[in-house]
N, C-alpha and C. Protein backbone atom coordinates (compact mmCIF):
# COMPACT_ATOMS: atom_id res chain seq x y z
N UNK A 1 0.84 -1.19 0.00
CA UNK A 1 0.00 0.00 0.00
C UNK A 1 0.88 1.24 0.00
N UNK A 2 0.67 2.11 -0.62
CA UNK A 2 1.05 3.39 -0.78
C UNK A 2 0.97 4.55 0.00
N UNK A 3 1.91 4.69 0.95
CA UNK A 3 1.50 5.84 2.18
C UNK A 3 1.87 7.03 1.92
N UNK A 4 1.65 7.66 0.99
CA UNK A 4 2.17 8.93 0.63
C UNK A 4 1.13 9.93 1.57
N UNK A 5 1.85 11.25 2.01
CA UNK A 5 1.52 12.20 3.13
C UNK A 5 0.93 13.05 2.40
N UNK A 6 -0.25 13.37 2.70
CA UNK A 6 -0.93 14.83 2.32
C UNK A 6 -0.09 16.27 2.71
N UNK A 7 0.62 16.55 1.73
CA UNK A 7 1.85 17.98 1.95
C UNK A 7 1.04 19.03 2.29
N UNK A 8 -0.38 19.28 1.83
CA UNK A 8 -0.83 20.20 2.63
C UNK A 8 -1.55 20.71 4.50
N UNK A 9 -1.10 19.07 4.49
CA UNK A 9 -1.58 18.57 5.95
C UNK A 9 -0.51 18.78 7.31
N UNK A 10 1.03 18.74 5.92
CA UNK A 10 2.17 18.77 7.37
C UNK A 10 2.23 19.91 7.57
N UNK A 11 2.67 19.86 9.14
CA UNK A 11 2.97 21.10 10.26
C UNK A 11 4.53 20.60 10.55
N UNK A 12 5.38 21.72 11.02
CA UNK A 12 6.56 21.59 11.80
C UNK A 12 6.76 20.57 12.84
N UNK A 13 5.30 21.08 13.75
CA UNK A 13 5.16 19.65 14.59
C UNK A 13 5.26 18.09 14.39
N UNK A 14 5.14 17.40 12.74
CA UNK A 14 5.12 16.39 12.27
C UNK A 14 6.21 16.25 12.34
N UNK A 15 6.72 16.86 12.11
CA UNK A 15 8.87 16.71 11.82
C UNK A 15 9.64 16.68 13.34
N UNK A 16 8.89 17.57 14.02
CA UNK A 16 9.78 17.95 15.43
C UNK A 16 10.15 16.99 16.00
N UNK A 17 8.96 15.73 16.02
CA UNK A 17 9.19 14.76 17.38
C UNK A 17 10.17 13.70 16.32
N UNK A 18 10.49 14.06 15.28
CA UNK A 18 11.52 13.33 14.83
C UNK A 18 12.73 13.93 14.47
N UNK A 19 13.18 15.04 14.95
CA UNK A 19 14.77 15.16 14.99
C UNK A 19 15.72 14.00 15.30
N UNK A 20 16.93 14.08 14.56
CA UNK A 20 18.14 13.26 14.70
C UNK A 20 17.30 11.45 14.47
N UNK A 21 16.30 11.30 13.83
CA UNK A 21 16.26 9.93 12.72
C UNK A 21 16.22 10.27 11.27
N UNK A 22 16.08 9.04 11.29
CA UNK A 22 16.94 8.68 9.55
C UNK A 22 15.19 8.99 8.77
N UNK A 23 15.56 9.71 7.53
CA UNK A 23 14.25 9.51 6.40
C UNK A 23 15.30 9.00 5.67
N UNK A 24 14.77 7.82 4.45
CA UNK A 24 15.10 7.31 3.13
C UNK A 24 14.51 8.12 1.96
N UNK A 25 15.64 8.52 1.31
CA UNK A 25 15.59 9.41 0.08
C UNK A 25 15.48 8.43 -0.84
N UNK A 26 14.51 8.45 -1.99
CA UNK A 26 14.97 7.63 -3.24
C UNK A 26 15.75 8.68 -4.47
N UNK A 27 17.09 8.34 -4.66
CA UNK A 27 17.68 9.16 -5.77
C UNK A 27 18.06 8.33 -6.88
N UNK A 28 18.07 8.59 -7.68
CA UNK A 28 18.77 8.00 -8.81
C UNK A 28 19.25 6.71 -8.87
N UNK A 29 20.45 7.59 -8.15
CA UNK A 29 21.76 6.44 -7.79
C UNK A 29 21.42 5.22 -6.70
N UNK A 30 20.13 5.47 -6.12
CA UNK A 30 19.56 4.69 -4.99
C UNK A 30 18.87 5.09 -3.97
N UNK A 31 18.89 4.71 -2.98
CA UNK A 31 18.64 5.24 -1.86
C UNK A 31 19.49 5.47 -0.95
N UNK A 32 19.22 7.18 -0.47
CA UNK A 32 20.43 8.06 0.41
C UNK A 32 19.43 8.46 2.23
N UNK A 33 20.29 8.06 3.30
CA UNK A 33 19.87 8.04 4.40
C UNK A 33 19.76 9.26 4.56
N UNK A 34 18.93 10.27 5.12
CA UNK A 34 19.21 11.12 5.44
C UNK A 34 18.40 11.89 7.31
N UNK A 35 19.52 12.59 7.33
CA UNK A 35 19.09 12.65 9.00
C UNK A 35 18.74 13.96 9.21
N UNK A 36 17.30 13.81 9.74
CA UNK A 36 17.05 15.14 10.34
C UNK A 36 17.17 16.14 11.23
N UNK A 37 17.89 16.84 10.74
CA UNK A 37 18.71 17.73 12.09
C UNK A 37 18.04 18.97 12.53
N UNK A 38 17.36 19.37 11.86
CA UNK A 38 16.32 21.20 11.89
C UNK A 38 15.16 20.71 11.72
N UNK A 39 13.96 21.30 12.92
CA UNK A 39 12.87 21.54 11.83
C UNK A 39 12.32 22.95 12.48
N UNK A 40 12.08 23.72 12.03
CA UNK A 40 11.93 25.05 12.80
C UNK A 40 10.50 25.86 11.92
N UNK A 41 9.88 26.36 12.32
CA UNK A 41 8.40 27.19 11.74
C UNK A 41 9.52 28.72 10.92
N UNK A 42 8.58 28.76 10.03
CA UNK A 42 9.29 29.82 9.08
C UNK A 42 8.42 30.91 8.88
N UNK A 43 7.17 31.24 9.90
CA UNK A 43 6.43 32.69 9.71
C UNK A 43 5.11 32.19 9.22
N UNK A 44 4.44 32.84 8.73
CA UNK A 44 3.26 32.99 8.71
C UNK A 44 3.17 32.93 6.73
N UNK A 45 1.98 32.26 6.22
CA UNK A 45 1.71 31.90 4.70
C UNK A 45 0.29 31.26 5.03
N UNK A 46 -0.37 31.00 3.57
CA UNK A 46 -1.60 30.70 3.46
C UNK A 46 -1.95 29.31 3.91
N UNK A 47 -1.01 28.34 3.85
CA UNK A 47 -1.19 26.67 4.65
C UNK A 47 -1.08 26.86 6.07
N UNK A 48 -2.38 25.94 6.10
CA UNK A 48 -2.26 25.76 7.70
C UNK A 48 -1.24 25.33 8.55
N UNK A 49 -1.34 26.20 9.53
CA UNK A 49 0.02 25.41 10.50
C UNK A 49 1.25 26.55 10.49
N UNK A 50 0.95 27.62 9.10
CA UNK A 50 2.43 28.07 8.72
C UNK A 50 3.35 27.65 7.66
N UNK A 51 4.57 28.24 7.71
CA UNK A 51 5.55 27.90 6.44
C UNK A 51 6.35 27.24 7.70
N UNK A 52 7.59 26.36 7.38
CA UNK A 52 8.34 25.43 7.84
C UNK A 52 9.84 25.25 6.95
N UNK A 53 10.81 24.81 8.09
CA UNK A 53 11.82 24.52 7.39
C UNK A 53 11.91 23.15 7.93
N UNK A 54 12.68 22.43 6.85
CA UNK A 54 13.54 21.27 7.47
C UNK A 54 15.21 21.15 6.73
N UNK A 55 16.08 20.86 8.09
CA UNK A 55 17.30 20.65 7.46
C UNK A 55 17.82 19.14 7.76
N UNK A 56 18.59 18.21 6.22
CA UNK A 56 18.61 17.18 6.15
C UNK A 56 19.98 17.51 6.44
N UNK A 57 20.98 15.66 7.05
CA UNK A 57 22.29 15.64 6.28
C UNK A 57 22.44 14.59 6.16
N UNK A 58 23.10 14.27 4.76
CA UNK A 58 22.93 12.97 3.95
C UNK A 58 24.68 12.75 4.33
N UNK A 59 24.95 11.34 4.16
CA UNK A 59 26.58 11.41 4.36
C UNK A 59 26.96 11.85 3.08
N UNK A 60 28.23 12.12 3.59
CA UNK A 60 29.26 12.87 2.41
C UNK A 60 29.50 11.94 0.84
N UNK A 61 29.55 13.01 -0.16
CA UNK A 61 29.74 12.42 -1.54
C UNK A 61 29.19 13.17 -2.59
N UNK A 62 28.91 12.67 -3.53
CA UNK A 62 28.34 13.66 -4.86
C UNK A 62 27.16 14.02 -4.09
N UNK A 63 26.97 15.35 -4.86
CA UNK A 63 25.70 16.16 -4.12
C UNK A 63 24.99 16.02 -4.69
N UNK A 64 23.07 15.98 -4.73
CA UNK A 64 22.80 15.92 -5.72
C UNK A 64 22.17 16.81 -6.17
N UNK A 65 21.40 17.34 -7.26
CA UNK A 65 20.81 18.34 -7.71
C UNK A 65 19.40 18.54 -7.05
N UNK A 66 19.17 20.12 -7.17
CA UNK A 66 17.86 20.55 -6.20
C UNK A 66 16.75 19.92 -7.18
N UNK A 67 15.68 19.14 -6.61
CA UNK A 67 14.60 18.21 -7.41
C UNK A 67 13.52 17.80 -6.16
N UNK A 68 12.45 17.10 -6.56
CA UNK A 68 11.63 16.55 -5.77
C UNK A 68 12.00 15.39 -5.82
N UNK A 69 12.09 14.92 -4.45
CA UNK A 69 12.53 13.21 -4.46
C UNK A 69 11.22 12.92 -3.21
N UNK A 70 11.25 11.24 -3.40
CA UNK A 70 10.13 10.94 -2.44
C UNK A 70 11.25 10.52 -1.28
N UNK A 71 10.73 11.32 0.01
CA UNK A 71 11.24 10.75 1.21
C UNK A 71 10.44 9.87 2.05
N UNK A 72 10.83 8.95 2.64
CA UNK A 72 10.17 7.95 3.46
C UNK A 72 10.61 8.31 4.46
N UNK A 73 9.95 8.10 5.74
CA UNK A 73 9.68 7.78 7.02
C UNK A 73 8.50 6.79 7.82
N UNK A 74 9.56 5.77 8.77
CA UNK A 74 8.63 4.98 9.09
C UNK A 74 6.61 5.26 9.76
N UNK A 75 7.04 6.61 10.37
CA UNK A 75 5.84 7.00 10.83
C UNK A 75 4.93 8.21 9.97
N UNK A 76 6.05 8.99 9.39
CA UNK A 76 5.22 10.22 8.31
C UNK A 76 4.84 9.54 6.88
N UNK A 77 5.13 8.29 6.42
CA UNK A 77 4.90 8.00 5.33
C UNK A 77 6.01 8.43 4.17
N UNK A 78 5.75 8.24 3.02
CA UNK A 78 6.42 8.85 1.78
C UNK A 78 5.64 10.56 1.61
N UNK A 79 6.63 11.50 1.70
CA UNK A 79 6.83 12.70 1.13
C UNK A 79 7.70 12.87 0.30
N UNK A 80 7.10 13.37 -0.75
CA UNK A 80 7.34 14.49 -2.27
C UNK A 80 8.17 15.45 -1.36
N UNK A 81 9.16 15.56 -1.32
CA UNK A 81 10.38 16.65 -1.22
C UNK A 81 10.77 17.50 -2.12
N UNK A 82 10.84 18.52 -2.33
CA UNK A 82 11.70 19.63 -3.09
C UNK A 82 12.87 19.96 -2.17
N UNK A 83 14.18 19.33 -2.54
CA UNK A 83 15.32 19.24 -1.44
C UNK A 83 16.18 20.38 -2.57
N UNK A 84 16.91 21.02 -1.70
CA UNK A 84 17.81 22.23 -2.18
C UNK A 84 19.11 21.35 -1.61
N UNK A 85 19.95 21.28 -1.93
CA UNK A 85 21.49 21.06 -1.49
C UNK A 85 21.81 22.47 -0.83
N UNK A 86 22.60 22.71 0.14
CA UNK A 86 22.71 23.57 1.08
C UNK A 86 24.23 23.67 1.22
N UNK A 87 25.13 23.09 0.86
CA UNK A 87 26.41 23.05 1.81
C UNK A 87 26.69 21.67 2.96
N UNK A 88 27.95 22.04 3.07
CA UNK A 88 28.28 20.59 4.14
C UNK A 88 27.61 21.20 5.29
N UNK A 89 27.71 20.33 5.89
CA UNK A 89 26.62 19.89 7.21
C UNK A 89 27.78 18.87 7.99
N UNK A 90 27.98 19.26 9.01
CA UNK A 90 28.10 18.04 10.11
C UNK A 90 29.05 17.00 9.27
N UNK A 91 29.84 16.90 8.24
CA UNK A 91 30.58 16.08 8.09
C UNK A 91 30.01 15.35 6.72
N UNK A 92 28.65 15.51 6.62
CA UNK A 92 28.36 15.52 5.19
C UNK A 92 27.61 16.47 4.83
N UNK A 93 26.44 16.21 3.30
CA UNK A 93 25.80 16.80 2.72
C UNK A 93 24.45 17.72 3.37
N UNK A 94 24.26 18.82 3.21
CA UNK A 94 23.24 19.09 3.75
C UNK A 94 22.21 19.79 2.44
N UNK A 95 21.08 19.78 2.75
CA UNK A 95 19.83 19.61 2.23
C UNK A 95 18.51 20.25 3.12
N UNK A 96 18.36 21.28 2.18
CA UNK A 96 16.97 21.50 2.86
C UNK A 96 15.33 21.76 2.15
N UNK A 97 14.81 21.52 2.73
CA UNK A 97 13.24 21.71 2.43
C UNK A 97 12.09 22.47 3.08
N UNK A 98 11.61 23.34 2.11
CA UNK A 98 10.71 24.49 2.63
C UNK A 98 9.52 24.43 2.09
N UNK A 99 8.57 24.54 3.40
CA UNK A 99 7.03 24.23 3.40
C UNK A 99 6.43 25.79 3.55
N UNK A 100 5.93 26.26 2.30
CA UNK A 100 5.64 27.98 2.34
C UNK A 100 4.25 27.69 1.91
């Protein structure tokens, strides 16, 4: 079955109680672990809940290009990501995604 997340449904709060676990990225090249280190509210916009940030870091290596990839999590389901590459992070890649 297909658990994909209603994007207009997430809040910051969905992300919060999961700082520092792993989401599965599907890229190209495979699948890239990535760990959630930020999730912080970004002001005020027309979706409920607010605008939102989240910051990923994938381990170190080719970066990949800013795109929508589906992220998994065991409890949020599969999310449609629009991930930006950001700079190193913590020893690898960092990546972020903004809910406006």
């Amino acid at each position: 079955m297909d658990s994909r997340a209603d994007l207009a449904a997430l809040k910051v709060g969905d992300f919060s109680s999961h700082l520092d676990t792993l989401f599965d990225m599907q890229a190209p090249g495979g699948r890239i672990a990535l760990k959630l280190v930020k999730a912080e509210s970004a002001g005020q916009s027309m979706r409920a809940g607010g605008a939102f940030s989240l910051l990923f870091v994938a381990p170190a290596g080719p970066w990949l290009p800013q795109a929508i990839y589906p992220v998994e999590h065991p409890a949020l389901g599969i999310i449609e990501m629009f991930l930006v590459p950001i700079g190193p992070m913590q020893g690898g890649n960092g990546y972020q995604a903004v809910f406006a």
